[in-house]
C-alpha atoms as a PDB file:
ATOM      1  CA  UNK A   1      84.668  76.963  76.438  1.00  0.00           C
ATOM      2  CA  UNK A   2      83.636  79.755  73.951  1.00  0.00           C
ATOM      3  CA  UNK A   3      81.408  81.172  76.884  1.00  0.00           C
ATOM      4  CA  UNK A   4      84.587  82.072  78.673  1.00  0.00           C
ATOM      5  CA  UNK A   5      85.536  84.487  75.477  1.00  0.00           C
ATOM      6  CA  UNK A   6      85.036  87.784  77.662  1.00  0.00           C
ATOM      7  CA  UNK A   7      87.792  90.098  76.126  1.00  0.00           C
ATOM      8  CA  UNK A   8      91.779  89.788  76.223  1.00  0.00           C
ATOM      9  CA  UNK A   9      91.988  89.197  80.337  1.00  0.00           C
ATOM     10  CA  UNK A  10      94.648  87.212  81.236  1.00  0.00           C
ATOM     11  CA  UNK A  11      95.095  85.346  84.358  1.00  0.00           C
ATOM     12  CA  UNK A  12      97.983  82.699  85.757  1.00  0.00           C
ATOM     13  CA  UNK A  13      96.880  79.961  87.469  1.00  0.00           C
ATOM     14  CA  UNK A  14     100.045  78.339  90.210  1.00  0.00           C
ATOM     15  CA  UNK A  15      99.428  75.019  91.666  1.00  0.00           C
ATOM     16  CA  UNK A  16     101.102  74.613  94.803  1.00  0.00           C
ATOM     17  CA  UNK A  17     101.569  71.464  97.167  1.00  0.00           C
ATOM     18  CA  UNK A  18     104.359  72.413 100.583  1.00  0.00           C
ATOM     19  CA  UNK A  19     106.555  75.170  98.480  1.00  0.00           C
ATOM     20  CA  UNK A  20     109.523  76.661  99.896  1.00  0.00           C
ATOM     21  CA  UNK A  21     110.415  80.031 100.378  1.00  0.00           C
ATOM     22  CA  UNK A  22     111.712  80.857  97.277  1.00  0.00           C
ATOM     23  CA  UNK A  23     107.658  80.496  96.132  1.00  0.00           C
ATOM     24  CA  UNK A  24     107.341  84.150  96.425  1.00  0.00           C
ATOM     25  CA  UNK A  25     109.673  85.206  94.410  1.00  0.00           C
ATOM     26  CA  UNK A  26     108.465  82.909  91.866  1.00  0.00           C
ATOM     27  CA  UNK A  27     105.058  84.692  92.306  1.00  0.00           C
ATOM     28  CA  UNK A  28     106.723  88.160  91.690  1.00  0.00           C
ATOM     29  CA  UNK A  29     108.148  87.391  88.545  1.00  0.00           C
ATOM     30  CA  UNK A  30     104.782  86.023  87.388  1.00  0.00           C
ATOM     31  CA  UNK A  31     103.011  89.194  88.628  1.00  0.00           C
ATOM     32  CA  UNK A  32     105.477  90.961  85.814  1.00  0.00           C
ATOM     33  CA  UNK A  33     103.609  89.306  83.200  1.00  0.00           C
ATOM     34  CA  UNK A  34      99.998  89.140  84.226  1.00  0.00           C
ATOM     35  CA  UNK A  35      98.141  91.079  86.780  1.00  0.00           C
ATOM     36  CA  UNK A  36      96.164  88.574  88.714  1.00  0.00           C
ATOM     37  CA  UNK A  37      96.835  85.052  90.158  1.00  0.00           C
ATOM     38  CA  UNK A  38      95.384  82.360  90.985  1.00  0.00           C
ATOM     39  CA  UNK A  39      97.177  79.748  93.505  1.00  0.00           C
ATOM     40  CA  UNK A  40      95.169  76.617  94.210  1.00  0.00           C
ATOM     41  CA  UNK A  41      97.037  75.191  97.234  1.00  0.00           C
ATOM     42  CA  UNK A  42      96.476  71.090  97.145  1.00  0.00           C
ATOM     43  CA  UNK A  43      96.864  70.876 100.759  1.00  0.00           C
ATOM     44  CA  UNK A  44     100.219  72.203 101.726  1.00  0.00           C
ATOM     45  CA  UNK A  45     101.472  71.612 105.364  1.00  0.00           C
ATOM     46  CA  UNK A  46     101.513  74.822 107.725  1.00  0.00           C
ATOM     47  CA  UNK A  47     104.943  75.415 107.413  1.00  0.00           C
ATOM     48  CA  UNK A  48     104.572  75.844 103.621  1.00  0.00           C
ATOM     49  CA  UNK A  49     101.122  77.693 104.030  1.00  0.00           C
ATOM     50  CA  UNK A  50     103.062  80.643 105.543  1.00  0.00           C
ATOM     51  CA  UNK A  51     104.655  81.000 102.049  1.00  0.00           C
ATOM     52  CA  UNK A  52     101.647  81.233 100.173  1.00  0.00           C
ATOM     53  CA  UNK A  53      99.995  83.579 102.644  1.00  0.00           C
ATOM     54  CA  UNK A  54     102.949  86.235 101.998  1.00  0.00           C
ATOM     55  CA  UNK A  55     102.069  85.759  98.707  1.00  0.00           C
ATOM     56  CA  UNK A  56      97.991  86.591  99.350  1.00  0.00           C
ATOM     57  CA  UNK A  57      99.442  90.476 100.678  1.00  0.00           C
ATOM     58  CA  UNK A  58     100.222  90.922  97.383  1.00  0.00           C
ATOM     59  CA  UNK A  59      97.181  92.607  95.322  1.00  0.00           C
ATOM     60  CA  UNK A  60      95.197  90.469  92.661  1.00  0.00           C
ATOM     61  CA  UNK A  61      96.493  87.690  94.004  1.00  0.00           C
ATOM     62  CA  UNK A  62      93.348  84.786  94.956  1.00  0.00           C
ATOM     63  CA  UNK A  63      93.991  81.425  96.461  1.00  0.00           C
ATOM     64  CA  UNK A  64      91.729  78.154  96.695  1.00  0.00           C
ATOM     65  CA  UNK A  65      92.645  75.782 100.065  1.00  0.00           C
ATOM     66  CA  UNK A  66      92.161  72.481  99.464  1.00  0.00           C
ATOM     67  CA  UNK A  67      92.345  70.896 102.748  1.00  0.00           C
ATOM     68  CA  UNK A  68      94.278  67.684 101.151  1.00  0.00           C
ATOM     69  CA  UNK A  69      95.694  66.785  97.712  1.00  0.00           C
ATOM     70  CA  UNK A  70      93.148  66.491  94.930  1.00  0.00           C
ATOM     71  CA  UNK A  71      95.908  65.977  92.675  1.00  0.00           C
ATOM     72  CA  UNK A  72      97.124  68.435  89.743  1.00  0.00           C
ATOM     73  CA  UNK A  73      94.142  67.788  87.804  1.00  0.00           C
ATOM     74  CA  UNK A  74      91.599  68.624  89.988  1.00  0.00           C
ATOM     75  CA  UNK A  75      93.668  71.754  90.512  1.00  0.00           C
ATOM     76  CA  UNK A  76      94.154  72.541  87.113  1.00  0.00           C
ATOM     77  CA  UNK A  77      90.148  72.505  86.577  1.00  0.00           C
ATOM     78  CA  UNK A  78      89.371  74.367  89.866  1.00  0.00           C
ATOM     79  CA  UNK A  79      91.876  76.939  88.613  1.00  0.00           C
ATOM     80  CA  UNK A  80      90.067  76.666  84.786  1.00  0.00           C
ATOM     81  CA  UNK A  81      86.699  77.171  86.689  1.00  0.00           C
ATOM     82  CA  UNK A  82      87.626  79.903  88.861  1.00  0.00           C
ATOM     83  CA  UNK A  83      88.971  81.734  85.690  1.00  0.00           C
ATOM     84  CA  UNK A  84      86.097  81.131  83.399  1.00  0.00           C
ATOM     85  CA  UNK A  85      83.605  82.600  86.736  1.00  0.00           C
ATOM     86  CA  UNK A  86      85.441  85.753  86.448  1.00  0.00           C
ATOM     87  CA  UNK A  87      85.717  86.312  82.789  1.00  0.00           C
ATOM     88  CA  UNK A  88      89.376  85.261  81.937  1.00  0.00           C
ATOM     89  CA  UNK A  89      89.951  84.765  78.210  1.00  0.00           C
ATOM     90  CA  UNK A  90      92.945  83.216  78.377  1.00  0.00           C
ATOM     91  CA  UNK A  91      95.063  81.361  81.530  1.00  0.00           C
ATOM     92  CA  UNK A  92      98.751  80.702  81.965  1.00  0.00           C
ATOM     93  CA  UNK A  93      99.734  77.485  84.312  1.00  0.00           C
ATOM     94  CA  UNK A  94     102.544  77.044  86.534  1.00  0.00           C
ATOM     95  CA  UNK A  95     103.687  74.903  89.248  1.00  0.00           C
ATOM     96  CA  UNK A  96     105.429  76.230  92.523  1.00  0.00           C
ATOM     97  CA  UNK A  97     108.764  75.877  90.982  1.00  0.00           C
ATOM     98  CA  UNK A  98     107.848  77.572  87.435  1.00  0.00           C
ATOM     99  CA  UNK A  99     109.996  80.522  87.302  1.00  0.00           C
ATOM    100  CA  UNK A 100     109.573  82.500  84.080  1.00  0.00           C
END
């Protein structure tokens, strides 16, 4: 991935699959150590989508919707993708219920 080498930009990359409401407040804390986040949602019910769209009022904050569960791989590389696109050196992962 040495064409993804664009400078010292950092992103975090949060999988998510039906969080609960303390998701946000794992979100804040990772805001405190980088400035934009990516949350590729693997299909969450609509009960737990209302979490992660408190989360998107937040700013640098991106999501992907999968409409079902492609599994934390598939996740992992859509999040990978998404980073390399827009020129992220380096990415962080976390799950919903990563708190750092």
């Amino acid at each position: 991935m040495d064409e993804c080498k664009m400078g010292e930009k950092i992103t975090a990359i949060v999988i998510t699959y039906n969080p609960a409401e303390y998701f946000i407040r794992n979100i804040l804390e990772i805001r405190e150590q980088v400035k934009v986040i990516l949350i590729v949602d693997n299909g969450s019910s609509e009960q737990s989508l209302k979490f992660i769209k408190q989360a998107s009022d937040l700013p640098d904050i991106n999501i992907i919707f999968n409409k079902k569960n492609l599994g934390i791989a598939t996740a992992l590389n859509q999040g990978f993708s998404w980073a390399c696109a827009n020129k992220f050196s380096y990415a962080i992962t976390f799950d919903q219920d990563s708190y750092p």
